[in-house]
PDB file of N, CA and C in Angstrom:
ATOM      1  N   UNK A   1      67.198  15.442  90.365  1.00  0.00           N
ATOM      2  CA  UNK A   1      67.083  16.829  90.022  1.00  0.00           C
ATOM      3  C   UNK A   1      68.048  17.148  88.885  1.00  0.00           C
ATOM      4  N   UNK A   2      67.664  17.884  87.674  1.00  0.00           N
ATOM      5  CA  UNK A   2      68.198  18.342  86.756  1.00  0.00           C
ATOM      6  C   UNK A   2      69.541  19.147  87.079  1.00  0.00           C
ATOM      7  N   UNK A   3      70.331  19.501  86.835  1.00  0.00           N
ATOM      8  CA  UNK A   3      71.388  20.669  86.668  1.00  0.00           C
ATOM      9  C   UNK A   3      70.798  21.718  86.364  1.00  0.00           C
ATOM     10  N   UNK A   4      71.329  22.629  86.699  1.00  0.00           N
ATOM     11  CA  UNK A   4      70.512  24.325  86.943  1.00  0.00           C
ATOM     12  C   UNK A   4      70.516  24.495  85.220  1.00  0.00           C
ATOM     13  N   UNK A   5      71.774  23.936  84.369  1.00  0.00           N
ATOM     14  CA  UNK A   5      71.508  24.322  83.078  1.00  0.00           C
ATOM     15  C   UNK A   5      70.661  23.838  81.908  1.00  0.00           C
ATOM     16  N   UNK A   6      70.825  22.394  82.749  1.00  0.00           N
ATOM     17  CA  UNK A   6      69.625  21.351  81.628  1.00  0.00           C
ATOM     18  C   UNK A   6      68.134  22.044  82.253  1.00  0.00           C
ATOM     19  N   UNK A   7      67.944  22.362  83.474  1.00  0.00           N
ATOM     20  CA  UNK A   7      66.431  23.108  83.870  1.00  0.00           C
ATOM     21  C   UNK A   7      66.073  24.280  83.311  1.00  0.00           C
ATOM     22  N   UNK A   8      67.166  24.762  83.191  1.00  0.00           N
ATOM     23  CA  UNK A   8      66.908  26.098  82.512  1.00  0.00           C
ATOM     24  C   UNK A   8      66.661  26.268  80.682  1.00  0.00           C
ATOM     25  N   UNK A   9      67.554  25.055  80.484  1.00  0.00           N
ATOM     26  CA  UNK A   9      67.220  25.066  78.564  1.00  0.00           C
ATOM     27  C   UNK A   9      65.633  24.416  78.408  1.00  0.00           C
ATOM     28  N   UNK A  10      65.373  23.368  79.124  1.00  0.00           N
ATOM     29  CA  UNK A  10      63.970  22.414  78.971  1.00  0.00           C
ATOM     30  C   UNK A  10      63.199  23.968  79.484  1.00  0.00           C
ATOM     31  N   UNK A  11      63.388  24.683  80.215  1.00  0.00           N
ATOM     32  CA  UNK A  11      62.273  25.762  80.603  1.00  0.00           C
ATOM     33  C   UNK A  11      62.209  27.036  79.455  1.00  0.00           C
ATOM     34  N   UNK A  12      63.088  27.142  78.762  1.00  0.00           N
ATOM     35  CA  UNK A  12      63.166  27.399  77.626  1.00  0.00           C
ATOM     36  C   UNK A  12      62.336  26.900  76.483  1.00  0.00           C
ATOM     37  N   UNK A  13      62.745  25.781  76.348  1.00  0.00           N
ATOM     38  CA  UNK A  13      62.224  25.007  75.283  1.00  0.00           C
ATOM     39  C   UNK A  13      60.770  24.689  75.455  1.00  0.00           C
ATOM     40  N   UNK A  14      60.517  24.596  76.467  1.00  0.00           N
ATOM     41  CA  UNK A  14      58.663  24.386  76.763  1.00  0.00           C
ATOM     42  C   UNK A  14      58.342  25.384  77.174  1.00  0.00           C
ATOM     43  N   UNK A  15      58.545  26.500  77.813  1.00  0.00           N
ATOM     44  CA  UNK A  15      58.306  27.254  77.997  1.00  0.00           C
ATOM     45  C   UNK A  15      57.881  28.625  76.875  1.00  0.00           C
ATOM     46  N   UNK A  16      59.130  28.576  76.651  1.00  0.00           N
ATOM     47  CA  UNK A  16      59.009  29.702  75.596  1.00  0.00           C
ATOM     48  C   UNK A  16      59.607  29.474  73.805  1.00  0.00           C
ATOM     49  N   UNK A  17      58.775  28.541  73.573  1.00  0.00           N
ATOM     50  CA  UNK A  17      59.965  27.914  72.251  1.00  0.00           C
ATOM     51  C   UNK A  17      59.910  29.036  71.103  1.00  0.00           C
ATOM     52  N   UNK A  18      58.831  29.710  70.778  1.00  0.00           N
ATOM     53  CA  UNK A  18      59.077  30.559  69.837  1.00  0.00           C
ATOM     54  C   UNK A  18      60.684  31.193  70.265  1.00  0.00           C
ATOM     55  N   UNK A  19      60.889  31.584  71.419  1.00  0.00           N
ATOM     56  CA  UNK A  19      62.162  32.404  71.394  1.00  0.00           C
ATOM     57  C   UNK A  19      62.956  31.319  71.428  1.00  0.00           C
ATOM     58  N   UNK A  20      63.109  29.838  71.867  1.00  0.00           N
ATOM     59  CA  UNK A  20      64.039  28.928  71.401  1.00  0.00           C
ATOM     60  C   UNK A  20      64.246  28.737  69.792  1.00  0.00           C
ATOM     61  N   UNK A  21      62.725  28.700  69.487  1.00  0.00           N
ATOM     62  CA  UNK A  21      62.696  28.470  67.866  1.00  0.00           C
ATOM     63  C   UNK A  21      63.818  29.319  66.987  1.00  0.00           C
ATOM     64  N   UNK A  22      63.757  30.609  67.122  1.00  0.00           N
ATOM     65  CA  UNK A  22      64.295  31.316  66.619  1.00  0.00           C
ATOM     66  C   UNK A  22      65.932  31.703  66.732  1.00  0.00           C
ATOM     67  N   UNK A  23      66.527  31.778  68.090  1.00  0.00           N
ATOM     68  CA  UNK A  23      67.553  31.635  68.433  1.00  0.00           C
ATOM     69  C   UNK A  23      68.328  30.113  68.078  1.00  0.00           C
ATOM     70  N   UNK A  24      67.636  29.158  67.666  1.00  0.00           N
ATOM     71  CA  UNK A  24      68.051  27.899  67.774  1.00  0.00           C
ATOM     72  C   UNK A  24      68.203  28.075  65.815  1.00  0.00           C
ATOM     73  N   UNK A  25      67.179  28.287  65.376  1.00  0.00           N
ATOM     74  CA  UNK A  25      67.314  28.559  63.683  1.00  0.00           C
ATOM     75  C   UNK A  25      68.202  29.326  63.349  1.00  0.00           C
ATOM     76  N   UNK A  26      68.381  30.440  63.818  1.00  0.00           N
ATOM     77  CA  UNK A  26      69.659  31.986  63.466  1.00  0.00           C
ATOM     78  C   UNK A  26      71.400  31.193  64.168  1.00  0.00           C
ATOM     79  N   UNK A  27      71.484  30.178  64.924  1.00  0.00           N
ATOM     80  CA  UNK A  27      72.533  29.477  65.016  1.00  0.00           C
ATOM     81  C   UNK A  27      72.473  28.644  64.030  1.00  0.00           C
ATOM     82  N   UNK A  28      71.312  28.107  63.681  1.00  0.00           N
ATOM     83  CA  UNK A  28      71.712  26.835  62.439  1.00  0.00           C
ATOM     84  C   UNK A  28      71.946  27.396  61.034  1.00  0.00           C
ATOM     85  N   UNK A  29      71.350  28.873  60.890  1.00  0.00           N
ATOM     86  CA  UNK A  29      71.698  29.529  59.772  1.00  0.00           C
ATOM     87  C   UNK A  29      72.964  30.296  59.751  1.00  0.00           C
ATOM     88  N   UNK A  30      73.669  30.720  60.749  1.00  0.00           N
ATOM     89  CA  UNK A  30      75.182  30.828  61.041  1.00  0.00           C
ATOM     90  C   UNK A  30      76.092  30.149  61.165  1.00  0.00           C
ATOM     91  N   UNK A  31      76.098  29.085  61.476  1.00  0.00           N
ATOM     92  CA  UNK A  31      76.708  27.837  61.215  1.00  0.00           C
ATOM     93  C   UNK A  31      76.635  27.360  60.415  1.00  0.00           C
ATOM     94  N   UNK A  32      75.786  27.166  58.881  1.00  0.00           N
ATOM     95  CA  UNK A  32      76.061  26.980  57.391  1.00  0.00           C
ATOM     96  C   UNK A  32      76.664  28.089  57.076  1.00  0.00           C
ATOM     97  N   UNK A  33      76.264  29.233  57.144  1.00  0.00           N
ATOM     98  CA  UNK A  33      77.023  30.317  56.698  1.00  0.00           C
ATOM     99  C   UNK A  33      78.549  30.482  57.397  1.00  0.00           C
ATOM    100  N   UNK A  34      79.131  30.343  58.405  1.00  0.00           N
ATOM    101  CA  UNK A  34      79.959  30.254  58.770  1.00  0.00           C
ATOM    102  C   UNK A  34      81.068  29.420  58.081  1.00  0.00           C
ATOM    103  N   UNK A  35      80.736  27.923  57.077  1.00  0.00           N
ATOM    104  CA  UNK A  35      81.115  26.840  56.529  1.00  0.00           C
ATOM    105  C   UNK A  35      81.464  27.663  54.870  1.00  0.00           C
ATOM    106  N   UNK A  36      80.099  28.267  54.991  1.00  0.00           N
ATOM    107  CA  UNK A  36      80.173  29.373  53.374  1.00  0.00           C
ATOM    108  C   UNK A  36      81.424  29.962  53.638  1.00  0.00           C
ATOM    109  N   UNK A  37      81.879  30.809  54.878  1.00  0.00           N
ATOM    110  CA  UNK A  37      83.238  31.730  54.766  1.00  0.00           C
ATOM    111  C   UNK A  37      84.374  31.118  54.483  1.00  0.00           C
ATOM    112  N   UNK A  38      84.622  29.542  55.125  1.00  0.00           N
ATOM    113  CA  UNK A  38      86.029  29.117  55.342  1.00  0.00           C
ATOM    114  C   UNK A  38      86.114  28.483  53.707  1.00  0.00           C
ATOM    115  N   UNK A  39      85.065  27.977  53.193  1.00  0.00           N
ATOM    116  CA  UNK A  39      85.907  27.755  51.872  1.00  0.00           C
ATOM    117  C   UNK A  39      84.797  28.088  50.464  1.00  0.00           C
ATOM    118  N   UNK A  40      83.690  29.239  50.886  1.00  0.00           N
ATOM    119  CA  UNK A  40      83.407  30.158  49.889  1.00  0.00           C
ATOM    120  C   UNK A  40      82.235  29.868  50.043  1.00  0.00           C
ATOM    121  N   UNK A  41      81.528  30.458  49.250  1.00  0.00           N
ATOM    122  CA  UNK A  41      79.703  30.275  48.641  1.00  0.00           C
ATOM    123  C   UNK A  41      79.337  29.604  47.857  1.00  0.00           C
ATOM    124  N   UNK A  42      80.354  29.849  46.600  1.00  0.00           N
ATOM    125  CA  UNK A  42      80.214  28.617  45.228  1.00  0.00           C
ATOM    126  C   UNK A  42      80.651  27.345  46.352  1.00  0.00           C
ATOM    127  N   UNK A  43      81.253  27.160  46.049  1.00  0.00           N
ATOM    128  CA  UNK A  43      81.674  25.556  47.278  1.00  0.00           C
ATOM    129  C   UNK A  43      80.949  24.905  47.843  1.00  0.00           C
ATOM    130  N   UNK A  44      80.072  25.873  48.713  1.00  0.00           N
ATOM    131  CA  UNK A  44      79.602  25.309  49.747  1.00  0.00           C
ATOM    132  C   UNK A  44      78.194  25.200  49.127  1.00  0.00           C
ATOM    133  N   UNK A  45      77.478  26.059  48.331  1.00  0.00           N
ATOM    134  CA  UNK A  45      76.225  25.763  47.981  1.00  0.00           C
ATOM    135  C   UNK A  45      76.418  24.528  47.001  1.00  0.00           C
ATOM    136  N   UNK A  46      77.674  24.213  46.112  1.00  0.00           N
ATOM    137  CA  UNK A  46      78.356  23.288  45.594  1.00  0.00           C
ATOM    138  C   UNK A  46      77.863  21.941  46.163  1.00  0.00           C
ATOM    139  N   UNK A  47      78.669  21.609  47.545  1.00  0.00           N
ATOM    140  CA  UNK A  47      78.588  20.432  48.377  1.00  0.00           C
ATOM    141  C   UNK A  47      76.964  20.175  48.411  1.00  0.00           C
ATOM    142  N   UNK A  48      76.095  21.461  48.880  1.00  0.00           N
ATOM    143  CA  UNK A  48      74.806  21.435  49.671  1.00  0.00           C
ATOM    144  C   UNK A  48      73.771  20.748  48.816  1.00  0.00           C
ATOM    145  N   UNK A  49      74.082  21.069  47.247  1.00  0.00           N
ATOM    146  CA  UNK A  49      73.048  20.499  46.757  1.00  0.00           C
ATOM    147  C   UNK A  49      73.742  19.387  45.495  1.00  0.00           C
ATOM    148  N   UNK A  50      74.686  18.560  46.099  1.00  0.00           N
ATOM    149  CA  UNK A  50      75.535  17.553  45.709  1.00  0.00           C
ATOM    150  C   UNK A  50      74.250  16.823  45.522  1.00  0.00           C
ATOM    151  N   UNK A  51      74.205  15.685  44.399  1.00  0.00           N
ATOM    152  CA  UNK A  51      73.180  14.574  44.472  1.00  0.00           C
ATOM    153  C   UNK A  51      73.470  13.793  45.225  1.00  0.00           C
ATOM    154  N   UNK A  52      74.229  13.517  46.050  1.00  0.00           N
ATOM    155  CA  UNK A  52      74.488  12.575  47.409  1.00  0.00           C
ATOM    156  C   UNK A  52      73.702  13.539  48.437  1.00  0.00           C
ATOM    157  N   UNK A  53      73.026  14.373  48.587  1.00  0.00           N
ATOM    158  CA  UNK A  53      72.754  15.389  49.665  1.00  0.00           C
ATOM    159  C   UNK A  53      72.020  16.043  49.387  1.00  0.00           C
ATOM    160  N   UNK A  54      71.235  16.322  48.405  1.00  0.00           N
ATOM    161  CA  UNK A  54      70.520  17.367  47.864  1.00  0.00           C
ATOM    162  C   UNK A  54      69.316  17.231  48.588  1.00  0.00           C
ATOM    163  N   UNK A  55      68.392  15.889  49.024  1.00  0.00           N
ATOM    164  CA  UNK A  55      67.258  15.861  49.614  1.00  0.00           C
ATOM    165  C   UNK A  55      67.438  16.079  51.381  1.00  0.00           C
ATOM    166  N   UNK A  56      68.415  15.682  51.567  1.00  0.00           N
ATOM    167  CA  UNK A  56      68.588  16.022  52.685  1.00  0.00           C
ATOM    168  C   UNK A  56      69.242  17.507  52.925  1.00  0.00           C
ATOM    169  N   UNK A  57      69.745  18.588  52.099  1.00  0.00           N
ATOM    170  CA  UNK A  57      69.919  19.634  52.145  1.00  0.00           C
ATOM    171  C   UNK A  57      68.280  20.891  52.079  1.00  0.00           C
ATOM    172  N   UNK A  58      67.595  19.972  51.044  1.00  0.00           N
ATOM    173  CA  UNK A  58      65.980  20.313  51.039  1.00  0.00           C
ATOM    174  C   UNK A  58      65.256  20.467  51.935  1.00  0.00           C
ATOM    175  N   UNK A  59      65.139  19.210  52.569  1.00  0.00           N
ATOM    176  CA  UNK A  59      64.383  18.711  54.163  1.00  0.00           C
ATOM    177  C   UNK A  59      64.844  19.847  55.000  1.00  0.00           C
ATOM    178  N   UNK A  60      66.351  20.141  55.354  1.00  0.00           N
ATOM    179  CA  UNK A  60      66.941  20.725  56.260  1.00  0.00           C
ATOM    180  C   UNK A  60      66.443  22.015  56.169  1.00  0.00           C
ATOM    181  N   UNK A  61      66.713  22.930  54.690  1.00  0.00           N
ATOM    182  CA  UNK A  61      66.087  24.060  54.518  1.00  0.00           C
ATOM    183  C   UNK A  61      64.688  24.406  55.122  1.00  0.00           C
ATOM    184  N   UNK A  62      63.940  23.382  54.411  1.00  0.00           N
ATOM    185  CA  UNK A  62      62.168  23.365  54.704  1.00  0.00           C
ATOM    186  C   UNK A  62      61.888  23.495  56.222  1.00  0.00           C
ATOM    187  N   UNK A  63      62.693  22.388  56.856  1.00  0.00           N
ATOM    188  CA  UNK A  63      62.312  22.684  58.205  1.00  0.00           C
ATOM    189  C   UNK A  63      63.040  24.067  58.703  1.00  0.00           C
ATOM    190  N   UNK A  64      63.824  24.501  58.422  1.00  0.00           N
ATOM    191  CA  UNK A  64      64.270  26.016  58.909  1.00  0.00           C
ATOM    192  C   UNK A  64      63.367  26.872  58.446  1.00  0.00           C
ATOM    193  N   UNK A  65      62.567  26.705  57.691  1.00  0.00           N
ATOM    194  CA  UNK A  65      61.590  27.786  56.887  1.00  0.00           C
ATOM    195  C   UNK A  65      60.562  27.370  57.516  1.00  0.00           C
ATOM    196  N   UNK A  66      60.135  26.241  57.777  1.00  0.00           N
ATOM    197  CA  UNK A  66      58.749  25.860  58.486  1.00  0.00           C
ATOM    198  C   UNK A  66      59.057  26.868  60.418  1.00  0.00           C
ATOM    199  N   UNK A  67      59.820  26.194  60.856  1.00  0.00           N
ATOM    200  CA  UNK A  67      60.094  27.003  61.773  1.00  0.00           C
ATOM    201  C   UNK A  67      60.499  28.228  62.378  1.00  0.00           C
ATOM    202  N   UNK A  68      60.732  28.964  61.051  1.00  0.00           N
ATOM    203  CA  UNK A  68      60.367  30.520  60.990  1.00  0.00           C
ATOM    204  C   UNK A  68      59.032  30.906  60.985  1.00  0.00           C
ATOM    205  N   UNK A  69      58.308  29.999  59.916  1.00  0.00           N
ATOM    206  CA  UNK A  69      57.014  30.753  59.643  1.00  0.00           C
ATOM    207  C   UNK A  69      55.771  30.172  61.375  1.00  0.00           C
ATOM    208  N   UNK A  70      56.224  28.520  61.759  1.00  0.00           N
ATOM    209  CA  UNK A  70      55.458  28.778  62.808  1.00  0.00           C
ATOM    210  C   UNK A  70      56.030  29.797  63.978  1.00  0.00           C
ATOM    211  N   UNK A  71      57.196  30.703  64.272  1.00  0.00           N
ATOM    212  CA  UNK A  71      57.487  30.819  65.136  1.00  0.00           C
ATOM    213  C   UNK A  71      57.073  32.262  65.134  1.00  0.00           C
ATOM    214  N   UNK A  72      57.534  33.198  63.983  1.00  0.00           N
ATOM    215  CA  UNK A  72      57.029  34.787  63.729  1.00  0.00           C
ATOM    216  C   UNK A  72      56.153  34.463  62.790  1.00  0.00           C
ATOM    217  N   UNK A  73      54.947  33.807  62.406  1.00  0.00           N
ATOM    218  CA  UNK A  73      54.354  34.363  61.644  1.00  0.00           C
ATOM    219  C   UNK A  73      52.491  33.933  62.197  1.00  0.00           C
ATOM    220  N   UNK A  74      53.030  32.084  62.649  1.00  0.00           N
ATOM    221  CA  UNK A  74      51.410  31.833  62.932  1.00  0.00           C
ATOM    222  C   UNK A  74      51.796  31.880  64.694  1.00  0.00           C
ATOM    223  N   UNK A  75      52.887  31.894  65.061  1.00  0.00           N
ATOM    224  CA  UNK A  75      52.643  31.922  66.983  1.00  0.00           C
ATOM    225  C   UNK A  75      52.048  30.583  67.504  1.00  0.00           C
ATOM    226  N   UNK A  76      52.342  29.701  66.953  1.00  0.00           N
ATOM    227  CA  UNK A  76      51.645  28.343  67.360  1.00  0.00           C
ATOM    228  C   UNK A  76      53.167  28.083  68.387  1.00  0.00           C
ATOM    229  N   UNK A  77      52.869  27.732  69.437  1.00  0.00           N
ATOM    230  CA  UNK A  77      53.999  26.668  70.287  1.00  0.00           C
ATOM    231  C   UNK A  77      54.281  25.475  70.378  1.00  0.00           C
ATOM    232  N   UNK A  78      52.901  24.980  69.620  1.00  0.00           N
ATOM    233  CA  UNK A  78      53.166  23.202  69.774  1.00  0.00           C
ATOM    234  C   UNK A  78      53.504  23.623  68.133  1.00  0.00           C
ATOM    235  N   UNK A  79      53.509  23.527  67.159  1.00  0.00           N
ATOM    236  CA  UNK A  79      53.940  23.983  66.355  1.00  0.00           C
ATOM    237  C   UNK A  79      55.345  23.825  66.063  1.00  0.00           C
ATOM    238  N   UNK A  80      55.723  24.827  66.586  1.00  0.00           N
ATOM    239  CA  UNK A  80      57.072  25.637  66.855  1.00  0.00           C
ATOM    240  C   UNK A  80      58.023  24.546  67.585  1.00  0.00           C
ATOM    241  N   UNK A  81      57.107  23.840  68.484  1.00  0.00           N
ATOM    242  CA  UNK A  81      58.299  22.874  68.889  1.00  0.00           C
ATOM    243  C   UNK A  81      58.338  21.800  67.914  1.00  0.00           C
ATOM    244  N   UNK A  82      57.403  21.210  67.563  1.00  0.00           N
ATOM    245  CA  UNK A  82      57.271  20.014  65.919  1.00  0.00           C
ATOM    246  C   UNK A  82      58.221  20.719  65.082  1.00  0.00           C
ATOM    247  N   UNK A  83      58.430  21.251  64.776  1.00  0.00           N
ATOM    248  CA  UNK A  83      59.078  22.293  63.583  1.00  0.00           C
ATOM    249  C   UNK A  83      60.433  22.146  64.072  1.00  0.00           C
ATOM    250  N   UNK A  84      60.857  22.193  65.483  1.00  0.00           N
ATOM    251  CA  UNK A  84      62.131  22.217  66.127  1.00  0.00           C
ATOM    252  C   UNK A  84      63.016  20.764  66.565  1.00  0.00           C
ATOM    253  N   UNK A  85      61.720  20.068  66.292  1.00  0.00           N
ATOM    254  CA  UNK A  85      62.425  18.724  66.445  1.00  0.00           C
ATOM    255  C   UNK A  85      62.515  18.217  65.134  1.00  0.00           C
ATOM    256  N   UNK A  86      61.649  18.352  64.437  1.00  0.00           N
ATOM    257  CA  UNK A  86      62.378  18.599  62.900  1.00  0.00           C
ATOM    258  C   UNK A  86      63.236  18.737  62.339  1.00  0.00           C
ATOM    259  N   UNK A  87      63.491  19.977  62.668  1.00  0.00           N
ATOM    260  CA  UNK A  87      64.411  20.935  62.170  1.00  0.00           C
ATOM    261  C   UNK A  87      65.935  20.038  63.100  1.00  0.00           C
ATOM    262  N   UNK A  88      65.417  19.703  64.014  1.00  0.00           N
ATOM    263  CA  UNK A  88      66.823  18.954  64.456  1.00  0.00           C
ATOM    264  C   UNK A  88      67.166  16.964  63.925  1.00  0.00           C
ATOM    265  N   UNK A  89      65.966  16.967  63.960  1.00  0.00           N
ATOM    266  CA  UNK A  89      66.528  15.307  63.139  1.00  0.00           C
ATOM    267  C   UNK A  89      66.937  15.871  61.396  1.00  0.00           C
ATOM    268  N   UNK A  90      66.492  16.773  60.857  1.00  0.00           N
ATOM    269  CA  UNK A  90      67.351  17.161  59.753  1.00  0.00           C
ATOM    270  C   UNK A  90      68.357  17.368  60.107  1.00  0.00           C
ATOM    271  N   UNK A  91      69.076  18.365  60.615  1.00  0.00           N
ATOM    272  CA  UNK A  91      69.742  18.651  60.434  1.00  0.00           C
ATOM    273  C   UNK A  91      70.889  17.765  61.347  1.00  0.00           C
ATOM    274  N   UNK A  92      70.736  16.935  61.935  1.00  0.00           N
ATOM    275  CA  UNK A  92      71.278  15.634  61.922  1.00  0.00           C
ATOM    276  C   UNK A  92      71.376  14.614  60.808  1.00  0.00           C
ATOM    277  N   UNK A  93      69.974  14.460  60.300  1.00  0.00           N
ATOM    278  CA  UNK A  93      70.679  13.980  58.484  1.00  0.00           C
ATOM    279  C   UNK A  93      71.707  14.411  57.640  1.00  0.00           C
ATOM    280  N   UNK A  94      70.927  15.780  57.977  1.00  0.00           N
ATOM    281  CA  UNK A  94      72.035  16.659  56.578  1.00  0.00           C
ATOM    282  C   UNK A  94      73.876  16.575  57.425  1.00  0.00           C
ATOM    283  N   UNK A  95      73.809  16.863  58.392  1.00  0.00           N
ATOM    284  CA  UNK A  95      75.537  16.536  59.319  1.00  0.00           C
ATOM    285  C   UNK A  95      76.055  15.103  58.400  1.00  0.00           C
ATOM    286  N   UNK A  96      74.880  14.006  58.968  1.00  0.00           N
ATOM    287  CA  UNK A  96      75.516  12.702  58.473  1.00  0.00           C
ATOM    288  C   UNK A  96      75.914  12.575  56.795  1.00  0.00           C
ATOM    289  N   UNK A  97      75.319  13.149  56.122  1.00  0.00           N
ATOM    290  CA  UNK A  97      75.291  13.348  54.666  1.00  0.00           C
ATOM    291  C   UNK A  97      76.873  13.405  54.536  1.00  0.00           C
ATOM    292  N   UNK A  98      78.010  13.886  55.294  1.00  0.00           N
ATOM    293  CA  UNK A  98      79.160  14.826  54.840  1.00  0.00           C
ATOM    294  C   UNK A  98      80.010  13.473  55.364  1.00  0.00           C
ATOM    295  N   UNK A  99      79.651  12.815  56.091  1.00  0.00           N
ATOM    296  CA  UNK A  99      80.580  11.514  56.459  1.00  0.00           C
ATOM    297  C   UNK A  99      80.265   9.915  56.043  1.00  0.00           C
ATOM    298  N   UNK A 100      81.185   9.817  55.149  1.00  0.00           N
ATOM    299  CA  UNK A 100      80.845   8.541  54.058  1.00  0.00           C
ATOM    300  C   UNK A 100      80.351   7.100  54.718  1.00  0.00           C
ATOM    301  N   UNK A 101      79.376   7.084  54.397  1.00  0.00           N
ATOM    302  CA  UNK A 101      78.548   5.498  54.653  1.00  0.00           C
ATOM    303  C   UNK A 101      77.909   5.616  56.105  1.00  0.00           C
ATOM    304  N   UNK A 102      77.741   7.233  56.479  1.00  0.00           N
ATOM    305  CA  UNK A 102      77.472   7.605  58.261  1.00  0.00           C
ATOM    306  C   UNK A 102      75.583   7.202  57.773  1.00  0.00           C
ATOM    307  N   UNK A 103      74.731   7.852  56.899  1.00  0.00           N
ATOM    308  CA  UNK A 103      73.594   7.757  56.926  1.00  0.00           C
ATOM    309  C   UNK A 103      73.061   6.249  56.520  1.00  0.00           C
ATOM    310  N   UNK A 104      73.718   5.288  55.566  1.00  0.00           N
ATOM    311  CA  UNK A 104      73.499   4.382  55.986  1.00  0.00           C
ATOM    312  C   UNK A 104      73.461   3.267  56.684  1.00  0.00           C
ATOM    313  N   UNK A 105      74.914   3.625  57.723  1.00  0.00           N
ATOM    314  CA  UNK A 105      75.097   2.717  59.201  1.00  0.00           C
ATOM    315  C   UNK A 105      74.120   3.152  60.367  1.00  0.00           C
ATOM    316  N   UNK A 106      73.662   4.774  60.045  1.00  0.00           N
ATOM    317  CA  UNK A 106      72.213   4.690  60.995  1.00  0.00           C
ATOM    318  C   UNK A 106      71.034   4.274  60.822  1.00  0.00           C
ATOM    319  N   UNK A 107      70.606   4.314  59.139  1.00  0.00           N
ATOM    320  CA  UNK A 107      69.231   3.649  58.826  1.00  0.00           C
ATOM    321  C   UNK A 107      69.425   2.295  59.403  1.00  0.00           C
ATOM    322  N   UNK A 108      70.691   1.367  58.779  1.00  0.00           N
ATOM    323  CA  UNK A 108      70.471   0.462  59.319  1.00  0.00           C
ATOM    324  C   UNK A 108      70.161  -0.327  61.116  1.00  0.00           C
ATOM    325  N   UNK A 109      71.280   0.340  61.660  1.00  0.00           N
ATOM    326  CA  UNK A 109      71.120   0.806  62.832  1.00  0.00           C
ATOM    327  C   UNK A 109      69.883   0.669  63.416  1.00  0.00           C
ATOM    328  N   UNK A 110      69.204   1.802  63.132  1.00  0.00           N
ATOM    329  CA  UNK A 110      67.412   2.064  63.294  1.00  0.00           C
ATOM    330  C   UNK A 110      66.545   1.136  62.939  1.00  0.00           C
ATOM    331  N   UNK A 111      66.717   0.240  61.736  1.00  0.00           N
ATOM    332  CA  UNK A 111      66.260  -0.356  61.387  1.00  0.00           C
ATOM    333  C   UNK A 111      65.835  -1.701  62.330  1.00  0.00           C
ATOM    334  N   UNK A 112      67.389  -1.850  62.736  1.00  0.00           N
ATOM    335  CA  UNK A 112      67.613  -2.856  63.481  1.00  0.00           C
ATOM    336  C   UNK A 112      66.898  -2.453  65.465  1.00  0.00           C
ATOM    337  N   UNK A 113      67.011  -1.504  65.643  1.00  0.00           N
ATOM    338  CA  UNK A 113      66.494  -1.253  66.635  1.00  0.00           C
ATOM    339  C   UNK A 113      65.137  -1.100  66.929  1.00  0.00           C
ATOM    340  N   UNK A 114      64.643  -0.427  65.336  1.00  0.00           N
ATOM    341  CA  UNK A 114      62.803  -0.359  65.948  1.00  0.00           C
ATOM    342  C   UNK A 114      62.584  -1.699  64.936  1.00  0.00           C
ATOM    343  N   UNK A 115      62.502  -2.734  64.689  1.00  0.00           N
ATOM    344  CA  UNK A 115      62.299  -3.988  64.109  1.00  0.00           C
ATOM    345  C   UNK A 115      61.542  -4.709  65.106  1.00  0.00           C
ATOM    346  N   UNK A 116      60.176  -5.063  64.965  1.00  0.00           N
ATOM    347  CA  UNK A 116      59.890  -5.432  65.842  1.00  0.00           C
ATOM    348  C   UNK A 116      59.141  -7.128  65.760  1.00  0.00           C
ATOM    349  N   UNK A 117      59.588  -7.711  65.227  1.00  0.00           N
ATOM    350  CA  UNK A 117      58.648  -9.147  64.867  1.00  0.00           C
ATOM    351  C   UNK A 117      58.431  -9.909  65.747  1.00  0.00           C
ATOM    352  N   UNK A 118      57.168 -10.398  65.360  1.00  0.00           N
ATOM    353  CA  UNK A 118      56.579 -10.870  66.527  1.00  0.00           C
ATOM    354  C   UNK A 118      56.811 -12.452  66.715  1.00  0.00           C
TER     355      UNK A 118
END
């Protein structure tokens, strides 16, 4: 049996993801913005679209915008959750982007894990 809190987020999340969708995006958009306050806007939009990071700052955006538009605009739920798992392996890229040689010790990583020869 789950913990009353992991039952309650998964009942969330399948349940009602548009309202996860959205609450889960307005934290990920406060939490860049939050990064904007401590050492500015120039700075931080600076870092964001660094050419070490820029595609993965892209991706990250897109999926925050994809998951606005499925969540208030088309009301799709399967949707909305694609969009949210998205929106979270980005923004797990874009995290790794900021710690040196982190995105390519996971490709490789991955690489090495789904490798499958026969």
């Amino acid at each position: 049996m789950l913990p009353l809190h992991l039952s309650n987020l998964s009942l969330i999340v399948f349940a009602k993801p548009i309202k996860f969708a959205l609450l889960f995006t307005f934290g990920n958009v406060l939490a860049v913005g939050s990064t904007a306050f401590l050492i500015g806007p120039g700075r931080q939009l600076g870092m964001m679209f660094d050419p070490v990071r820029i595609y993965a700052t892209v991706i990250y955006i897109g999926c925050v915008v994809l998951a606005l538009i499925f969540a208030l605009l088309i009301h799709s739920k399967i949707l909305t959750v694609f969009a949210i798992i998205f929106e979270i392996c980005a923004l797990i890229w874009y995290g790794l982007s900021y710690i040196p040689f982190a995105r390519r010790m996971v490709s490789s990583l991955m690489i090495r894990l789904c490798d499958t020869e026969l």
